[in-house]
PDB file of N, CA and C in Angstrom:
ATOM      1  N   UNK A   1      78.053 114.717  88.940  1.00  0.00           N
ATOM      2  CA  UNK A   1      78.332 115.707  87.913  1.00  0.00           C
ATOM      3  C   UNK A   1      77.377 115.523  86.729  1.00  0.00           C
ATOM      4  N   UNK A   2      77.092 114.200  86.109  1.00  0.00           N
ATOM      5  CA  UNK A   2      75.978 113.943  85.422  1.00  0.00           C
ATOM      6  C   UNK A   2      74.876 114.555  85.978  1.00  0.00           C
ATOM      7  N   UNK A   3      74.241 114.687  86.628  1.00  0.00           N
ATOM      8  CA  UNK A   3      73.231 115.016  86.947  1.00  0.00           C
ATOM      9  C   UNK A   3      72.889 116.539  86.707  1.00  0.00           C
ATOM     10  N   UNK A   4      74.377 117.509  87.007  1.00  0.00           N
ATOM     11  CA  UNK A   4      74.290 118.683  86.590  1.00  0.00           C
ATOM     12  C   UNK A   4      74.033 119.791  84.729  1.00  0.00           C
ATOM     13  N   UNK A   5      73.919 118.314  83.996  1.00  0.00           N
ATOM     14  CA  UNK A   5      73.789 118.528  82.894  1.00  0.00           C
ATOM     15  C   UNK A   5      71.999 118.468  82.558  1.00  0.00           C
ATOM     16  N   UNK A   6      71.254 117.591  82.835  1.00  0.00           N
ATOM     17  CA  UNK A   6      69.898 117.400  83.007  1.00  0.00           C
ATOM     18  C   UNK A   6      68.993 118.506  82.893  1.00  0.00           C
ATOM     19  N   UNK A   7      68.831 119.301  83.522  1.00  0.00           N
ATOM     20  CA  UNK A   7      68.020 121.185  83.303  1.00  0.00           C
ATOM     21  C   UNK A   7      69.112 121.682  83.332  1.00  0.00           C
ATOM     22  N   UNK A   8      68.442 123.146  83.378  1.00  0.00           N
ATOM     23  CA  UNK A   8      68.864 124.150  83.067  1.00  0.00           C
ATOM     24  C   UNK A   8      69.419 124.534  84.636  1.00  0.00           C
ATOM     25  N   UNK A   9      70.198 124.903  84.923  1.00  0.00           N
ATOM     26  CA  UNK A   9      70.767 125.137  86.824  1.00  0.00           C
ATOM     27  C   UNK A   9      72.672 125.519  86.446  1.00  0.00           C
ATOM     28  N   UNK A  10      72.638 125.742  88.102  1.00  0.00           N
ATOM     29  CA  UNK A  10      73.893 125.580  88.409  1.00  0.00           C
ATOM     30  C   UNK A  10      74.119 125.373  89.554  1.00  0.00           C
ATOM     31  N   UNK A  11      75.368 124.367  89.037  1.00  0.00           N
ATOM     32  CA  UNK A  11      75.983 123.239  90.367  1.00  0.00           C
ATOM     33  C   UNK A  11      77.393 123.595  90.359  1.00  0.00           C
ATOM     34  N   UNK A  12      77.360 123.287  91.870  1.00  0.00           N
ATOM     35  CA  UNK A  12      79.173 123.476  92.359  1.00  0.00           C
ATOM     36  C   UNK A  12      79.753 121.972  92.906  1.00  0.00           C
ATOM     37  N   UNK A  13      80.507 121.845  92.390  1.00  0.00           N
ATOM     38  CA  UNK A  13      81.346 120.722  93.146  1.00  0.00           C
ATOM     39  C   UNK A  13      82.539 121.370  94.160  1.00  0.00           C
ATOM     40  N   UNK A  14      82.660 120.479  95.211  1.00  0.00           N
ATOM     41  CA  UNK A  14      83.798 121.222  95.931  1.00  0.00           C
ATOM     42  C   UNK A  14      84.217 120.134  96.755  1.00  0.00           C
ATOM     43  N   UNK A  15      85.587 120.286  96.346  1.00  0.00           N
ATOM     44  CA  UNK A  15      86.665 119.494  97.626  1.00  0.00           C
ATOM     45  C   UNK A  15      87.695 119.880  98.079  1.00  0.00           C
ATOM     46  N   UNK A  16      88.373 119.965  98.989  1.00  0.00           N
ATOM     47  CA  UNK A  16      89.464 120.681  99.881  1.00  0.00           C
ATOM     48  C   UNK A  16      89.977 121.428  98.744  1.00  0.00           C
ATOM     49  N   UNK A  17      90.221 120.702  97.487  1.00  0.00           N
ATOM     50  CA  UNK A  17      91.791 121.755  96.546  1.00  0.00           C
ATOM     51  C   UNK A  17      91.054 122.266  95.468  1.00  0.00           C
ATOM     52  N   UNK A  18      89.712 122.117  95.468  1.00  0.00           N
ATOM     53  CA  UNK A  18      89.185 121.833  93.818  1.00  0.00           C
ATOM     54  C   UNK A  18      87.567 122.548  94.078  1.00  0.00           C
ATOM     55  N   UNK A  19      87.322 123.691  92.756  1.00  0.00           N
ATOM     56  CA  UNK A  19      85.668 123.981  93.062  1.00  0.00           C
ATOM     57  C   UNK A  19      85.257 123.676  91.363  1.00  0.00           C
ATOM     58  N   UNK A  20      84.689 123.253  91.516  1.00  0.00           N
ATOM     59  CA  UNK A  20      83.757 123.135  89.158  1.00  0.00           C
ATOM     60  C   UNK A  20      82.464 123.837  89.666  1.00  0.00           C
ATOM     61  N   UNK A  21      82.394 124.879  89.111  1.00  0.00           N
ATOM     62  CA  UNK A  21      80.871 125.073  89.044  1.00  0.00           C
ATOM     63  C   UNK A  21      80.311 125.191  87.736  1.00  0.00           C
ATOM     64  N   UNK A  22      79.554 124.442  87.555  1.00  0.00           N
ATOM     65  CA  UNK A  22      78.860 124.245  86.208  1.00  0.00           C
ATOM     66  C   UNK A  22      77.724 125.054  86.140  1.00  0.00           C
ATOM     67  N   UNK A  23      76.922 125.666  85.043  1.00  0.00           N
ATOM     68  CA  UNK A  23      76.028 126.675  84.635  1.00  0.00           C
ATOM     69  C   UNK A  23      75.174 125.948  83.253  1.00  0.00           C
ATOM     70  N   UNK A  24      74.091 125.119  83.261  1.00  0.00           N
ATOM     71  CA  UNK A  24      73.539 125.093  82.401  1.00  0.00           C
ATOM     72  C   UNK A  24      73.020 125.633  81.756  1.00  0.00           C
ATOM     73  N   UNK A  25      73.104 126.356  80.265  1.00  0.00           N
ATOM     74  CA  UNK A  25      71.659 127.877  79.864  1.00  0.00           C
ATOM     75  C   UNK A  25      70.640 126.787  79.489  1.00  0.00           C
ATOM     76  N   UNK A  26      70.445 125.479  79.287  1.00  0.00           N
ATOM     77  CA  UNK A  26      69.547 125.092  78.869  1.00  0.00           C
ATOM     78  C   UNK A  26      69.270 123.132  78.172  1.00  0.00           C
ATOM     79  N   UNK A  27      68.711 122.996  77.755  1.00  0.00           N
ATOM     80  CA  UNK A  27      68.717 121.460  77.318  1.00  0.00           C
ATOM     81  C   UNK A  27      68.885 120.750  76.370  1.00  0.00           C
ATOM     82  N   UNK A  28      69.120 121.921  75.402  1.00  0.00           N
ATOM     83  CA  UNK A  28      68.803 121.594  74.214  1.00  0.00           C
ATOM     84  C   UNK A  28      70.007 121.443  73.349  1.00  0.00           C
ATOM     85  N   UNK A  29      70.741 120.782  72.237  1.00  0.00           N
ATOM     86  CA  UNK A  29      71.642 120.338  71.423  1.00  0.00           C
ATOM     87  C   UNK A  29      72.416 121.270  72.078  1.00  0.00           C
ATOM     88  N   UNK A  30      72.065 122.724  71.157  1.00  0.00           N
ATOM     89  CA  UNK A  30      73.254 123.977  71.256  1.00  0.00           C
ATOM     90  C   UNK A  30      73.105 124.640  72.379  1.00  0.00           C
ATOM     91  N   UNK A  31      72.587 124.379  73.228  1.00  0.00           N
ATOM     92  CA  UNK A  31      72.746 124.979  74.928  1.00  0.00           C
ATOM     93  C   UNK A  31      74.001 125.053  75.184  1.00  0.00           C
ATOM     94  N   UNK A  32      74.552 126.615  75.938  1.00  0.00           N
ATOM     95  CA  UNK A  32      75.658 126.819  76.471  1.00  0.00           C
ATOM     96  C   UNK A  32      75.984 126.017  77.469  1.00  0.00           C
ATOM     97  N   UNK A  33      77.109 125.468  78.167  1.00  0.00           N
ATOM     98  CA  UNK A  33      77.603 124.803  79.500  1.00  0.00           C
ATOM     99  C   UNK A  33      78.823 125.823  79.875  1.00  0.00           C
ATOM    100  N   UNK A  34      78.472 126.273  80.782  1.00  0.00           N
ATOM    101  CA  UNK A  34      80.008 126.588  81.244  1.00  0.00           C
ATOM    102  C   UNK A  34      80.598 126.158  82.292  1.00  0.00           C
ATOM    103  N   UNK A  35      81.871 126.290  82.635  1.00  0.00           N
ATOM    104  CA  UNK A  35      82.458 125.442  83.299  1.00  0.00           C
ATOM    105  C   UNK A  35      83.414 126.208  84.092  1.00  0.00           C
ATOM    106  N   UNK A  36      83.575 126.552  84.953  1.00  0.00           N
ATOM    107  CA  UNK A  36      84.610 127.200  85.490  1.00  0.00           C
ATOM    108  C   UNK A  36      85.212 126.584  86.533  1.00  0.00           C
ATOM    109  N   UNK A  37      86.566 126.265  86.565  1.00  0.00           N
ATOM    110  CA  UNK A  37      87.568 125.232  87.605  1.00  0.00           C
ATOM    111  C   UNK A  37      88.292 126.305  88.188  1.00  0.00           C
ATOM    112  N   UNK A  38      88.243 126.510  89.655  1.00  0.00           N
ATOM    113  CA  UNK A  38      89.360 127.031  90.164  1.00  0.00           C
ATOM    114  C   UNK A  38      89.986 126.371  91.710  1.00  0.00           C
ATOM    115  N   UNK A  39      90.707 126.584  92.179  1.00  0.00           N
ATOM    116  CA  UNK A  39      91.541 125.649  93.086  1.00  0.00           C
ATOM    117  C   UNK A  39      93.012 126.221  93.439  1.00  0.00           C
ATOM    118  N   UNK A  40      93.866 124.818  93.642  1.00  0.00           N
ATOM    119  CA  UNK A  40      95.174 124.665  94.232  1.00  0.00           C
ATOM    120  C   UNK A  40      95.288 123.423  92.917  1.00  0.00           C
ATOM    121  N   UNK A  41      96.366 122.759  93.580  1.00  0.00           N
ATOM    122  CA  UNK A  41      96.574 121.855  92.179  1.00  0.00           C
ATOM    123  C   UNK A  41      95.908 121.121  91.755  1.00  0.00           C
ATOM    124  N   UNK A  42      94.892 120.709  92.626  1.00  0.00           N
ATOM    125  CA  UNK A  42      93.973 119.970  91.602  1.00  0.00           C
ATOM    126  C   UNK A  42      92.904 120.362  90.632  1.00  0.00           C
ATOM    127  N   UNK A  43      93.193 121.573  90.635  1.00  0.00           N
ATOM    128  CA  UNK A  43      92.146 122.573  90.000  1.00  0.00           C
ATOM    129  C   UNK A  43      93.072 122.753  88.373  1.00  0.00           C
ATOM    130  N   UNK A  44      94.525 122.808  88.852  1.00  0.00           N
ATOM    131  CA  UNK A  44      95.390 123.167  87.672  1.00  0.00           C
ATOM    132  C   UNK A  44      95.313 121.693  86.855  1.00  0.00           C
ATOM    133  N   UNK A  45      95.553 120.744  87.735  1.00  0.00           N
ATOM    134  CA  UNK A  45      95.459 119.147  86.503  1.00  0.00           C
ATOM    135  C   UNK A  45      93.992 118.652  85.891  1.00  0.00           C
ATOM    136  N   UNK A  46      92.946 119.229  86.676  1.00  0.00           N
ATOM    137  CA  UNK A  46      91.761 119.429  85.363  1.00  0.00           C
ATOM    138  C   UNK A  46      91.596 120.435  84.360  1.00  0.00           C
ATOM    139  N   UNK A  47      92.155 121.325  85.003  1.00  0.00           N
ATOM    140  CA  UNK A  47      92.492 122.332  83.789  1.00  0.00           C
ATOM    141  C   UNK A  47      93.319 122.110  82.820  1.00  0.00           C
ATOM    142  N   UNK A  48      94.478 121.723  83.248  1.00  0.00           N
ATOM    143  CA  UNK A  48      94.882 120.905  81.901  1.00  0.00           C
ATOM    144  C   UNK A  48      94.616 120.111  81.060  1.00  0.00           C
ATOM    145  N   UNK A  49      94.026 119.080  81.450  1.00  0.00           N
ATOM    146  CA  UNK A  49      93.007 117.555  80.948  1.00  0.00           C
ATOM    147  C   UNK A  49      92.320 118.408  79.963  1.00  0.00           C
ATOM    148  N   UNK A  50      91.530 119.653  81.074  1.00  0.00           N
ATOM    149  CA  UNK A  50      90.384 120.155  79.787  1.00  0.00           C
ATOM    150  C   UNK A  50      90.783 120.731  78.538  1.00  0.00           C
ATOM    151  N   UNK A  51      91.978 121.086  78.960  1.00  0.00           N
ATOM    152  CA  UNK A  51      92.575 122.335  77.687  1.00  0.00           C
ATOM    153  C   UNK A  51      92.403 121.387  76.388  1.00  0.00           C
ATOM    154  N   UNK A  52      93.438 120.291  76.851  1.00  0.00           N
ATOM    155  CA  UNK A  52      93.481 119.552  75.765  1.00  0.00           C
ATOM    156  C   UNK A  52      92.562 118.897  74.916  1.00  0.00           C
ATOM    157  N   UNK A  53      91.498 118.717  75.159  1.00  0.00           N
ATOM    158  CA  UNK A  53      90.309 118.417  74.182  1.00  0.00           C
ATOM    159  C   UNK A  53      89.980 119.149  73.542  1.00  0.00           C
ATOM    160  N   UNK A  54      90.004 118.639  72.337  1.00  0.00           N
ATOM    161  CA  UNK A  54      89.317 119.413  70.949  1.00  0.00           C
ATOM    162  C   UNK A  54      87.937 119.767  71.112  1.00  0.00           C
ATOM    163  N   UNK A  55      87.420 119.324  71.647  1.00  0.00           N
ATOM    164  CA  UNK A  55      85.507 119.591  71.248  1.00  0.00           C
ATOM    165  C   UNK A  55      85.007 120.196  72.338  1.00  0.00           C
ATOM    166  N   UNK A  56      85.901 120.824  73.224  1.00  0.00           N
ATOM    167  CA  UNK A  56      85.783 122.062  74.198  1.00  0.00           C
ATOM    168  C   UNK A  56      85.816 123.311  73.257  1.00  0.00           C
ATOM    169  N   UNK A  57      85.127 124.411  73.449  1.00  0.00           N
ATOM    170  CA  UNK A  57      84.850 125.983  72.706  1.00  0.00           C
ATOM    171  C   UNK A  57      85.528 126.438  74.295  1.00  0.00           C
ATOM    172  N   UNK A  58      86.552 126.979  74.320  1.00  0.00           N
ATOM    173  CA  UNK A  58      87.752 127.793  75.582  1.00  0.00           C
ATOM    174  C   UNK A  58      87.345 129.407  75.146  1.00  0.00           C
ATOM    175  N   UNK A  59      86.852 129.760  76.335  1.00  0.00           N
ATOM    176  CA  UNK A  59      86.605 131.246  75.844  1.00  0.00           C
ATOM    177  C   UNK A  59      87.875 132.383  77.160  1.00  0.00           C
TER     178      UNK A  59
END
């Protein structure tokens, strides 16, 4: 998943219950990341984890 932060791209993770696909716009400080989790339940208990952090921008 580190690795998907590095350029500018997009990466999917995927396992039986769980997909993250990450979207880098770029490298720089204020570069967008987006993040989109969808799934079965393990998709819902990172989604929760994530909610809860403050220094996530939730659009």
């Amino acid at each position: 998943m580190k690795d998907a932060f590095a350029q500018r791209q997009t990466k999917q993770i995927r396992t039986e219950d769980l997909l993250i696909e990450i979207n880098v716009t770029g490298v720089e400080e204020e570069s967008l990341v987006n993040i989109q989790i969808s799934g079965g339940a393990d998709a819902l208990k990172l989604r929760s984890i994530m909610d809860k952090l403050n220094y996530i921008q939730k659009q």
